[in-house]
Protein backbone atom coordinates (compact mmCIF):
# COMPACT_ATOMS: atom_id res chain seq x y z
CA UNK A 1 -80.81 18.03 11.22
CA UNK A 2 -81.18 21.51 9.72
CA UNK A 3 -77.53 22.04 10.94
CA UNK A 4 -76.62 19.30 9.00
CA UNK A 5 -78.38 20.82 5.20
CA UNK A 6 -77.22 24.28 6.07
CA UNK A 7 -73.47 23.27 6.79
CA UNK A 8 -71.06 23.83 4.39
CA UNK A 9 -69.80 20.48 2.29
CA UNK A 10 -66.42 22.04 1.49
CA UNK A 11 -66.18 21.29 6.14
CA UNK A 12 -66.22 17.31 5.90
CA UNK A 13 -63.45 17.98 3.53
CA UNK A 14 -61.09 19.24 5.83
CA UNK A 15 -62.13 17.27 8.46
CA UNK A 16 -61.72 13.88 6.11
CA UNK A 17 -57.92 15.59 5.81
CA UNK A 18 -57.06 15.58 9.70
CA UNK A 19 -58.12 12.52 9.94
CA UNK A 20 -55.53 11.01 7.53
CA UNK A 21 -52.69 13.94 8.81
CA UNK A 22 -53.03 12.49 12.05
CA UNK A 23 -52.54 8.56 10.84
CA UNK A 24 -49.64 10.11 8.77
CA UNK A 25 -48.43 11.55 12.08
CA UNK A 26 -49.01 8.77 13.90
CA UNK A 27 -46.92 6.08 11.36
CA UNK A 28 -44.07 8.72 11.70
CA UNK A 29 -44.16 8.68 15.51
CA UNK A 30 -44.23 4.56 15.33
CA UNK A 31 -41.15 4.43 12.94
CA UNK A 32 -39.25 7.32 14.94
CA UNK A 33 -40.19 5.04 17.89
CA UNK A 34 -38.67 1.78 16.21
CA UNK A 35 -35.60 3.01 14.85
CA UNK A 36 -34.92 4.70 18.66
CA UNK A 37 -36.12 1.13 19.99
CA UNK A 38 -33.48 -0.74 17.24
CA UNK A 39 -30.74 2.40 18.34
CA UNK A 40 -30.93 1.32 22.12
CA UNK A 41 -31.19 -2.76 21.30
CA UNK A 42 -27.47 -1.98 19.71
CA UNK A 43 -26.41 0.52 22.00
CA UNK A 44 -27.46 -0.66 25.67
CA UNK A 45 -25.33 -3.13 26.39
CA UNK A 46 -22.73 -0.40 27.35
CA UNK A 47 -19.57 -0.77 26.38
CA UNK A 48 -20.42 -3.44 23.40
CA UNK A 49 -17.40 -2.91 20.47
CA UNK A 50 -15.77 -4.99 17.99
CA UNK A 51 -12.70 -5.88 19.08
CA UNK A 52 -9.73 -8.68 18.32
CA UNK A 53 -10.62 -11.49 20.99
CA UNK A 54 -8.13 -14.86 21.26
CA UNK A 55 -9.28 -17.84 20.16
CA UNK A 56 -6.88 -20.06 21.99
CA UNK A 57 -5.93 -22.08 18.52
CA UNK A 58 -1.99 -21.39 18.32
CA UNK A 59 1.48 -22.71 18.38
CA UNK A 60 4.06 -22.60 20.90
CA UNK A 61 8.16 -22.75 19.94
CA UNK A 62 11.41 -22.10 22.50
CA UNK A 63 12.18 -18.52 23.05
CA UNK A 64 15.35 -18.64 21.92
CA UNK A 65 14.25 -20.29 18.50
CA UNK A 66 14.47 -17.27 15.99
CA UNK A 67 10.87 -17.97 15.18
CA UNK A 68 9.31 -16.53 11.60
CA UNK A 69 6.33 -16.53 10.40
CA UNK A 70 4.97 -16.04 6.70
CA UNK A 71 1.03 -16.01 5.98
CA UNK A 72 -0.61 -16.94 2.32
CA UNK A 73 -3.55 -14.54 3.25
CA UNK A 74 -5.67 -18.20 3.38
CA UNK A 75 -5.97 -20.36 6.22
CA UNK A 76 -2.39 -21.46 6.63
CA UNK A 77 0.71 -20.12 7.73
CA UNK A 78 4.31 -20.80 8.07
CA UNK A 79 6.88 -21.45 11.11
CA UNK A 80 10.26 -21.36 10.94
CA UNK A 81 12.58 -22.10 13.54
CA UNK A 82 16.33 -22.87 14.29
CA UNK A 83 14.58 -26.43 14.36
CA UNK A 84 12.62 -27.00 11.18
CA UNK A 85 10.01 -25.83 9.36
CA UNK A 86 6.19 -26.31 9.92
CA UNK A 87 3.11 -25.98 7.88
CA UNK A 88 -0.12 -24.91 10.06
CA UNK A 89 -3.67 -24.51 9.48
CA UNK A 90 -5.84 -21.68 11.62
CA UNK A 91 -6.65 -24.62 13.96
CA UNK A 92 -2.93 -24.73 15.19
CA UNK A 93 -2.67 -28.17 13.44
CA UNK A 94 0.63 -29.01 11.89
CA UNK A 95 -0.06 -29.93 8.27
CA UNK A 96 3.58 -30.92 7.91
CA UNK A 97 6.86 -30.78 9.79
CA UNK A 98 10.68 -30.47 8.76
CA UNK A 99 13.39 -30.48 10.26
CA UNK A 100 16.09 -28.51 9.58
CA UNK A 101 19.25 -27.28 11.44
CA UNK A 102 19.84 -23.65 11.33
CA UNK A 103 22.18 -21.38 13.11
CA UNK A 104 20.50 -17.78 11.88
CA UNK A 105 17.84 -19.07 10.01
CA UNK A 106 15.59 -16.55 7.36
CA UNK A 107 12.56 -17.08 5.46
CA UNK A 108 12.36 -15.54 1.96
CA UNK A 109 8.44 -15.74 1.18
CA UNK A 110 6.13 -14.75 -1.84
CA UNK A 111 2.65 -16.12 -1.74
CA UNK A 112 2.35 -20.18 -0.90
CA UNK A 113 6.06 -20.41 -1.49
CA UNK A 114 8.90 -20.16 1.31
CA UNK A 115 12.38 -20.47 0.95
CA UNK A 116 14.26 -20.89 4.20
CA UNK A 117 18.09 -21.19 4.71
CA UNK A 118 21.13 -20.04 7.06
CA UNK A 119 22.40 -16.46 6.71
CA UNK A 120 25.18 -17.17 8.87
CA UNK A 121 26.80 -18.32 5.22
CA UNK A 122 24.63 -21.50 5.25
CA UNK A 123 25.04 -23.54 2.19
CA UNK A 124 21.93 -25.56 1.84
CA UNK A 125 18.28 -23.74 1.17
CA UNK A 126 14.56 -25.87 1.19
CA UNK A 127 11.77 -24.34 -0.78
CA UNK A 128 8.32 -24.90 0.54
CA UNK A 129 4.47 -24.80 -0.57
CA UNK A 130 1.70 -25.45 1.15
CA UNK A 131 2.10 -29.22 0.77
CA UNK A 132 5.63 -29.30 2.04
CA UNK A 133 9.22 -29.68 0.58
CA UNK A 134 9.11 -28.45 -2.74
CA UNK A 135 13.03 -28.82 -3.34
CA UNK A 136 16.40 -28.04 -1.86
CA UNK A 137 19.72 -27.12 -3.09
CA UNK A 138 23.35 -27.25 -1.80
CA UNK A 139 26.04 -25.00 -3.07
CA UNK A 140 28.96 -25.38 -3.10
CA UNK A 141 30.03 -21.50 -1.77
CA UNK A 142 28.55 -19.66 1.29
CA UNK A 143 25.33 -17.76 0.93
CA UNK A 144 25.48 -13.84 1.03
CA UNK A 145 21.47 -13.90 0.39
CA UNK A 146 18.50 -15.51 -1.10
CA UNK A 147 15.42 -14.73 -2.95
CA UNK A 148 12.04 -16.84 -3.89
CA UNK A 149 9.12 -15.49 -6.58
CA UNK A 150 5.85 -16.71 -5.91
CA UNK A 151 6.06 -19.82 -8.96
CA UNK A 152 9.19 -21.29 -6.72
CA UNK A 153 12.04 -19.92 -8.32
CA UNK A 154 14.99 -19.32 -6.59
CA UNK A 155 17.98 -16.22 -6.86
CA UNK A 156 21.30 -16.93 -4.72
CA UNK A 157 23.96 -14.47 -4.35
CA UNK A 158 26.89 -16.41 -2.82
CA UNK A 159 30.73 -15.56 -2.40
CA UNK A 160 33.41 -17.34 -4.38
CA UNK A 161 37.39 -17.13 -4.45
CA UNK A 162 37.12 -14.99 -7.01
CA UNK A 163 34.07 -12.92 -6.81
CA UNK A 164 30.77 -13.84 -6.24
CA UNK A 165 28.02 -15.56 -8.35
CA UNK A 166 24.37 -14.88 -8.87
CA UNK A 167 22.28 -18.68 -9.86
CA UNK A 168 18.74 -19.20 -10.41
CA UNK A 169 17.26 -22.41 -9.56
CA UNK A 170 13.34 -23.97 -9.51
CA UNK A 171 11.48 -27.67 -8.36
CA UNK A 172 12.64 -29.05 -12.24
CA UNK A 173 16.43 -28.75 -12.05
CA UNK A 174 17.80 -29.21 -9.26
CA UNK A 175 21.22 -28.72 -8.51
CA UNK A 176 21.74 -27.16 -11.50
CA UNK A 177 20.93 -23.94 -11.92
CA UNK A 178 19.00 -22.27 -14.80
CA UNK A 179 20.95 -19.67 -14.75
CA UNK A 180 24.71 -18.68 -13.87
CA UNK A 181 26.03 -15.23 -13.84
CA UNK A 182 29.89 -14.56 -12.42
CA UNK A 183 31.46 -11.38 -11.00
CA UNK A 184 34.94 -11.28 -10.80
CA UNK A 185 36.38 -8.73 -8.34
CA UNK A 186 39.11 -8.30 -10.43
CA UNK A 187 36.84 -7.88 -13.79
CA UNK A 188 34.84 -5.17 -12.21
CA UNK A 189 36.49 -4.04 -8.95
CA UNK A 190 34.04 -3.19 -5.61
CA UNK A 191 30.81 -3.73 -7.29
CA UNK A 192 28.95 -6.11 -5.03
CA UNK A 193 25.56 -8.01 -6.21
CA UNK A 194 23.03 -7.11 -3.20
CA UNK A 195 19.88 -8.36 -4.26
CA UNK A 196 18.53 -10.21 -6.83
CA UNK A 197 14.75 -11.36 -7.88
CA UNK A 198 13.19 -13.75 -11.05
CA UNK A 199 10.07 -11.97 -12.97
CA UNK A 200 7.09 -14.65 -11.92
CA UNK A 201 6.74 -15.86 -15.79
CA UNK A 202 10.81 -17.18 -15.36
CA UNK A 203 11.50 -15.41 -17.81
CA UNK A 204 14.09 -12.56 -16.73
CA UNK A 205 16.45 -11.89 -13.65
CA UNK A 206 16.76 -8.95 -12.00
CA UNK A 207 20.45 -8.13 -10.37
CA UNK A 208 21.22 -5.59 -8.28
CA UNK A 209 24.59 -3.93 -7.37
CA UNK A 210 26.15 -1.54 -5.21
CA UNK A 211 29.09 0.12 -7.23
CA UNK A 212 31.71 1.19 -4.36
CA UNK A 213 33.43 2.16 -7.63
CA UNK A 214 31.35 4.46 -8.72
CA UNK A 215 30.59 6.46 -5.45
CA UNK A 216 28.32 4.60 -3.85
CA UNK A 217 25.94 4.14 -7.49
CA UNK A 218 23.09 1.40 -7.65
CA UNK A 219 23.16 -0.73 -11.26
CA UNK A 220 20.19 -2.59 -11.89
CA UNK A 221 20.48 -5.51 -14.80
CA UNK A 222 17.74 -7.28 -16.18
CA UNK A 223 18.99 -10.46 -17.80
CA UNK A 224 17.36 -13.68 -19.81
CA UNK A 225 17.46 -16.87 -16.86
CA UNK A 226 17.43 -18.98 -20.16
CA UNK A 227 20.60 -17.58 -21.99
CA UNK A 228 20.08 -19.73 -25.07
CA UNK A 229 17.61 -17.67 -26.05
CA UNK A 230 19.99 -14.33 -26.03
CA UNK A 231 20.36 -13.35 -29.40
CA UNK A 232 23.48 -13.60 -31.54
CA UNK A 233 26.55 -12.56 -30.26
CA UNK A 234 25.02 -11.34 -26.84
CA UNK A 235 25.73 -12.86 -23.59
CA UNK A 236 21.79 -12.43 -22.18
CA UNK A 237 22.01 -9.28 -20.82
CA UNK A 238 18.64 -7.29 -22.35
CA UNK A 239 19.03 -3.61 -20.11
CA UNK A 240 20.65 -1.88 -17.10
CA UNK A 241 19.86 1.19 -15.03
CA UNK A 242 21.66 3.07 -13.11
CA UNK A 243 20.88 5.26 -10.00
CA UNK A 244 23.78 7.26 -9.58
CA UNK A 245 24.93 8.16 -5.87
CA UNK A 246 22.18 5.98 -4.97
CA UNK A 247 22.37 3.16 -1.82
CA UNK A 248 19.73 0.29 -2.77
CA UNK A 249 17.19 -0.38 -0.30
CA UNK A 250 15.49 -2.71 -2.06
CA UNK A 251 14.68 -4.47 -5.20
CA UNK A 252 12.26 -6.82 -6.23
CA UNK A 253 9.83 -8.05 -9.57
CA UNK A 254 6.06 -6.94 -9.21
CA UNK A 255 3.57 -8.11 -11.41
CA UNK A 256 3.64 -8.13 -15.48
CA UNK A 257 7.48 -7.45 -15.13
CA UNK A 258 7.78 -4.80 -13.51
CA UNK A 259 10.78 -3.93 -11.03
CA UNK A 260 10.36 -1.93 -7.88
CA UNK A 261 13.56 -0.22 -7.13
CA UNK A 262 13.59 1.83 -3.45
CA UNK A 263 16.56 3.32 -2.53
CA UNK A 264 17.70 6.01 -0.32
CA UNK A 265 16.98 8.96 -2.54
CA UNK A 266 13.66 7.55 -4.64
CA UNK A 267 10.62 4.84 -5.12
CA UNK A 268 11.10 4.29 -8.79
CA UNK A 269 8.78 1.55 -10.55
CA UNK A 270 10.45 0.51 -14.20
CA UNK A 271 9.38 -2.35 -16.32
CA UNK A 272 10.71 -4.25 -18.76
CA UNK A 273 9.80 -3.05 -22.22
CA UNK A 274 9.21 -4.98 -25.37
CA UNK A 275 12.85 -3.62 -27.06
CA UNK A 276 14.45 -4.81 -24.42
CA UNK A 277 14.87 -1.62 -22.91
CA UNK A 278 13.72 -0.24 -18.74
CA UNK A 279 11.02 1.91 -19.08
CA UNK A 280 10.30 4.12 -15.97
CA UNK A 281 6.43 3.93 -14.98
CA UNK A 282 6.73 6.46 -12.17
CA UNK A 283 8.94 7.63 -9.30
CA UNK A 284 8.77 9.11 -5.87
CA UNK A 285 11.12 11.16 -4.29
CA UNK A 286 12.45 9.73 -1.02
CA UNK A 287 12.80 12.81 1.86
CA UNK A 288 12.45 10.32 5.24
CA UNK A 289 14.51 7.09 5.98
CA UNK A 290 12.73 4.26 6.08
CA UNK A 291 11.69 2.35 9.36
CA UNK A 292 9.56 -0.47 8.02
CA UNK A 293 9.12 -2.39 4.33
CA UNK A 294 6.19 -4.62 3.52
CA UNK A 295 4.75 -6.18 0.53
CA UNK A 296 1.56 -7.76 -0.14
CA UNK A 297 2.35 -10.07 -3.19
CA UNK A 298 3.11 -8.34 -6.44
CA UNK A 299 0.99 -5.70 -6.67
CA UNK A 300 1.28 -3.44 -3.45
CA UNK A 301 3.92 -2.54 -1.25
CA UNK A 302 3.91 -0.06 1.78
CA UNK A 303 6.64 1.47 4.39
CA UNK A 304 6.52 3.57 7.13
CA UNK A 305 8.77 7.31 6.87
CA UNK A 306 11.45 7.70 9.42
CA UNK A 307 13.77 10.70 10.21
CA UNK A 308 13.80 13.00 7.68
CA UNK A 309 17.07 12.93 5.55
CA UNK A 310 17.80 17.02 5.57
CA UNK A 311 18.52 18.96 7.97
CA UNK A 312 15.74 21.43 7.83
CA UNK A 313 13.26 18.65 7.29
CA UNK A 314 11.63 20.34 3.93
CA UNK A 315 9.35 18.00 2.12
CA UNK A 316 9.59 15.43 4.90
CA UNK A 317 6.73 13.37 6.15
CA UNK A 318 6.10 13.45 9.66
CA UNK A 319 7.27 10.45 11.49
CA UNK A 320 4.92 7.20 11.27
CA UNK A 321 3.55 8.01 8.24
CA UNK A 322 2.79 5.10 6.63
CA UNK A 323 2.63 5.04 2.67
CA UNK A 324 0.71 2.19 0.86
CA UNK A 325 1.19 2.01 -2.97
CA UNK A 326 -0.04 -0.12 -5.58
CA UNK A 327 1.48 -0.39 -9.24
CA UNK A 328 -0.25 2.61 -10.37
CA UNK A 329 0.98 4.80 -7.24
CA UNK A 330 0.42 6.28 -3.77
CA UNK A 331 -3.13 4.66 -2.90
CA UNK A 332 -3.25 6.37 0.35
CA UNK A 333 -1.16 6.85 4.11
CA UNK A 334 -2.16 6.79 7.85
CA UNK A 335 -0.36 8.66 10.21
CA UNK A 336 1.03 6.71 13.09
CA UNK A 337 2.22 9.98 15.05
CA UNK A 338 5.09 7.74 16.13
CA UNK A 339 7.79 5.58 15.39
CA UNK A 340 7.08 2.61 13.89
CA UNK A 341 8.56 -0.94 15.08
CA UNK A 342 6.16 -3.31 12.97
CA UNK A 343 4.34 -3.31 9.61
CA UNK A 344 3.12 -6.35 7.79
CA UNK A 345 0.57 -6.25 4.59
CA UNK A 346 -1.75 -8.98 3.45
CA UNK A 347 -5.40 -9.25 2.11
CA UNK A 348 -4.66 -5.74 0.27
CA UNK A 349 -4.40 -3.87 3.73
CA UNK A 350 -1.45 -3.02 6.35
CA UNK A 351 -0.67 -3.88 10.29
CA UNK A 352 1.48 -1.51 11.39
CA UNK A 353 2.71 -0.93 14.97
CA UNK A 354 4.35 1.39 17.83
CA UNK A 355 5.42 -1.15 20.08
CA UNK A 356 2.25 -2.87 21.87
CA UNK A 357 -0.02 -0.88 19.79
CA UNK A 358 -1.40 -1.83 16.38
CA UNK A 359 -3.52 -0.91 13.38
CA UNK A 360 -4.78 -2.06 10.58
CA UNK A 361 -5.38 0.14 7.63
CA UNK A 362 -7.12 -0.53 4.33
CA UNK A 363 -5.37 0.65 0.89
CA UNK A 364 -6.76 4.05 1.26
CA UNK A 365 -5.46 4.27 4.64
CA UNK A 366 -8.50 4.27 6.48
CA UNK A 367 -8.61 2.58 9.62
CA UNK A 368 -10.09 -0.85 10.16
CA UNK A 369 -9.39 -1.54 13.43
CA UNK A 370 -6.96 -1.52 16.44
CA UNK A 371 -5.32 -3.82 18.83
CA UNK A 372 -3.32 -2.77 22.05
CA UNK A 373 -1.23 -6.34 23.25
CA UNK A 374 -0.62 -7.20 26.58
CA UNK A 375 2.42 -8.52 26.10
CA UNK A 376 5.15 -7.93 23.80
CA UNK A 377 4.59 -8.91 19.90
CA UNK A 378 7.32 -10.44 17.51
CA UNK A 379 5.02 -10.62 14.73
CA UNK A 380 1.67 -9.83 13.64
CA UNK A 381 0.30 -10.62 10.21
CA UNK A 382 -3.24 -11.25 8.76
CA UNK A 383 -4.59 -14.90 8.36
CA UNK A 384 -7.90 -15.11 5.55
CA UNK A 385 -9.35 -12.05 6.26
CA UNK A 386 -8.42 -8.76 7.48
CA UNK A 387 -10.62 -9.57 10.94
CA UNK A 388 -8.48 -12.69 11.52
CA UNK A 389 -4.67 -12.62 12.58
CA UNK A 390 -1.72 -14.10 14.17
CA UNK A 391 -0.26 -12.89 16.82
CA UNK A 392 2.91 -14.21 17.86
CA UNK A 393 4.33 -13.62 21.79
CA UNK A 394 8.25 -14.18 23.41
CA UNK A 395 6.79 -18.48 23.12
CA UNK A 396 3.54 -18.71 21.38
CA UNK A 397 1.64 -17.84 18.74
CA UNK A 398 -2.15 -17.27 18.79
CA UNK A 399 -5.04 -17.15 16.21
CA UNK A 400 -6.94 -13.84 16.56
CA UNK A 401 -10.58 -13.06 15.35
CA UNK A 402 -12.69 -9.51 15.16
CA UNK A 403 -15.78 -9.99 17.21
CA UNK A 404 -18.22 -7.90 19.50
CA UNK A 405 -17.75 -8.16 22.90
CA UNK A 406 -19.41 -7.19 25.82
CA UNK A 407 -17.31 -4.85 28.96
CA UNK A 408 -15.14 -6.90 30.86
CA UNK A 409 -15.28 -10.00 28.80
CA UNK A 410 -11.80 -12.07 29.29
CA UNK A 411 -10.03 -11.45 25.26
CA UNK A 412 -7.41 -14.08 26.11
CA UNK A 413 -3.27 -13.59 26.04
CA UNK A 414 -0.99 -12.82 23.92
């Protein structure tokens, strides 16, 4: 008792205050011990990863078909063969078949719409959506190439006796075309249309030529599709451009009108300006060749650099690089560190390939994931989601989906 009244208070104090240190230290040592406990639930199954795993839905088609395949980023996808033309959900079911008869056949794609035809100077082209047959068209003059906007219009550049002739055509007027536009070899000698592309309002077509005339010199010519509404004494022709010792690459109408323009030299956006005039957003100097072109509707693009195109190499990238752009510019590049043989964009990200191996890359060029195949790949391209693709093999095509897996569980064939 006494040592109790002669003990100094100030004592329980401090003992009072390791008693709650040492609950304090005690909850930490608990939560240390439940986040290591949560660390090894994840980690102890081994060799536990997300990885690309077949789902066994897919089609199959002869080896020896020319097969192509075009995704709308949903749940559906396009086939086209020699044979016809299929509709298919990501349950391998046929939502509609055509047949069609096709020595080389080609797809020309832009969102739900898919224009197939013969470039082995077929005459006869069938746009589709995702319910089928939009429309078709015969011509009456081979086809030198073809072109399809995501609304269903349709560009042709065919070859007549005297020239060749650029027509636009959509689902409303068939067989007629909206618009008609005639080079004469004689009028303007060696200058050849090589591509050619309709804004998605239908309002303007794009032309492109290579002018053997003019050394080798790209002219890009915007015109009205509906020439009745050219004014006075004008024959619908609002602007050209010219890129002067300049081999096209390719051309093509991005969103709110503009016009991507690659050639060998430069990446040049322009757009169509109120005064009916090309104004030049930006432009990129070209230093590399390039190996691989994708789009991902009209509002980003991406390609892969090649060789360099001097010599020496200055300014070049290195080999693989892959460069992903949207309308405002470079977004952002990945670098391969080889040469690439396959690049594909949808759901605002990039596949691109070396052979068996793939990537996909977001539009910063970060890595999502990647895939080695067993077997060789003629196409890979992204279904609703950037974990989901299809990837086609020499006879078949297979659904793909992003999933954990545990070490040595079977991921299916390609």
């Amino acid at each position: 008792m006494p040592a109790i009244i002669n003990a100094d208070p100030r004592q329980y104090t401090v003992i009072a205050m390791s008693k709650k240190g040492i609950l304090l230290i005690g909850a930490i040592i608990f939560g240390l011990a439940m986040v290591v406990q949560l660390v090894f639930n994840l980690t102890s199954v081994g060799a536990d990863e997300m990885r690309l795993v077949n789902t066994n839905i897919g089609v199959s088609y002869a080896i020896d078909s020319s097969p192509s395949f075009h995704s709308n980023s949903g749940r559906f996808f396009y086939l086209s063969t020699r044979t016809g033309v299929r509709g298919i959900n990501d349950r391998g079911e046929s939502r509609w078949n055509e047949s069609v008869s096709l020595t080389r056949p080609h797809m020309a794609t832009r969102g739900d719409i898919a224009a197939v035809g013969d470039t082995d100077r077929g005459r006869a082209i069938y746009v589709y959506n995702t319910d089928g047959l939009l429309y078709f068209e015969t011509l009456d003059n081979p086809m030198l190439g073809f072109f399809v906007n995501a609304t269903g219009y349709l560009s042709v550049i065919v070859e007549t006796v005297a020239g060749f002739e650029v027509m636009v055509f959509n689902q409303l007027r068939r067989f007629e075309p909206l618009f008609r536009k005639q080079i004469a070899q004689n009028d303007r000698p060696m200058q050849i249309p090589v591509a050619t592309d309709v804004s998605e309002d239908g309002r303007f077509v794009a032309i492109a030529y290579l002018d053997l005339y003019r050394h080798l010199t790209t002219a890009v010519e915007i015109w009205l599709v509906d020439q009745s509404e050219a004014p006075w004494g004008t024959d619908g022709l609002l602007a050209q451009k010219i890129f002067a010792d300049e081999a096209l690459i390719s051309m093509r109408f991005m969103a709110d009108n503009h016009v991507l323009v690659i050639t060998e030299s430069q990446v040049a956006l322009i757009q169509v300006g109120g005064n009916a005039h090309l104004e030049e957003v930006w432009a990129q100097p070209l230093h590399n060749r390039l190996d691989q072109l994708a789009f991902c509707g009209n509002e980003r693009f991406a390609y892969v650099s090649g060789a360099a195109t001097s010599p020496d190499g200055r300014n070049a990238d290195p080999v693989g690089t892959v460069n992903i752009f949207d309308l405002s510019g470079l977004t952002g590049r990945f670098y391969l560190g080889r040469r690439a043989t396959h690049l594909s964009m949808g759901n605002n990200a990039v596949i691109v390939g070396a052979d068996r191996y793939f990537h996909a890359v977001n539009s910063r060029g970060a890595r999502l994931w990647h895939h080695i195949a067993l077997h060789d790949v003629r196409d890979m391209v992204f279904l609703n989601d950037t974990d989901t693709v299809l990837i086609a093999g020499p006879t078949r095509a297979y659904v793909w989906r992003r999933q954990r897996v545990r070490e040595g569980q079977r991921l299916g064939e390609d």
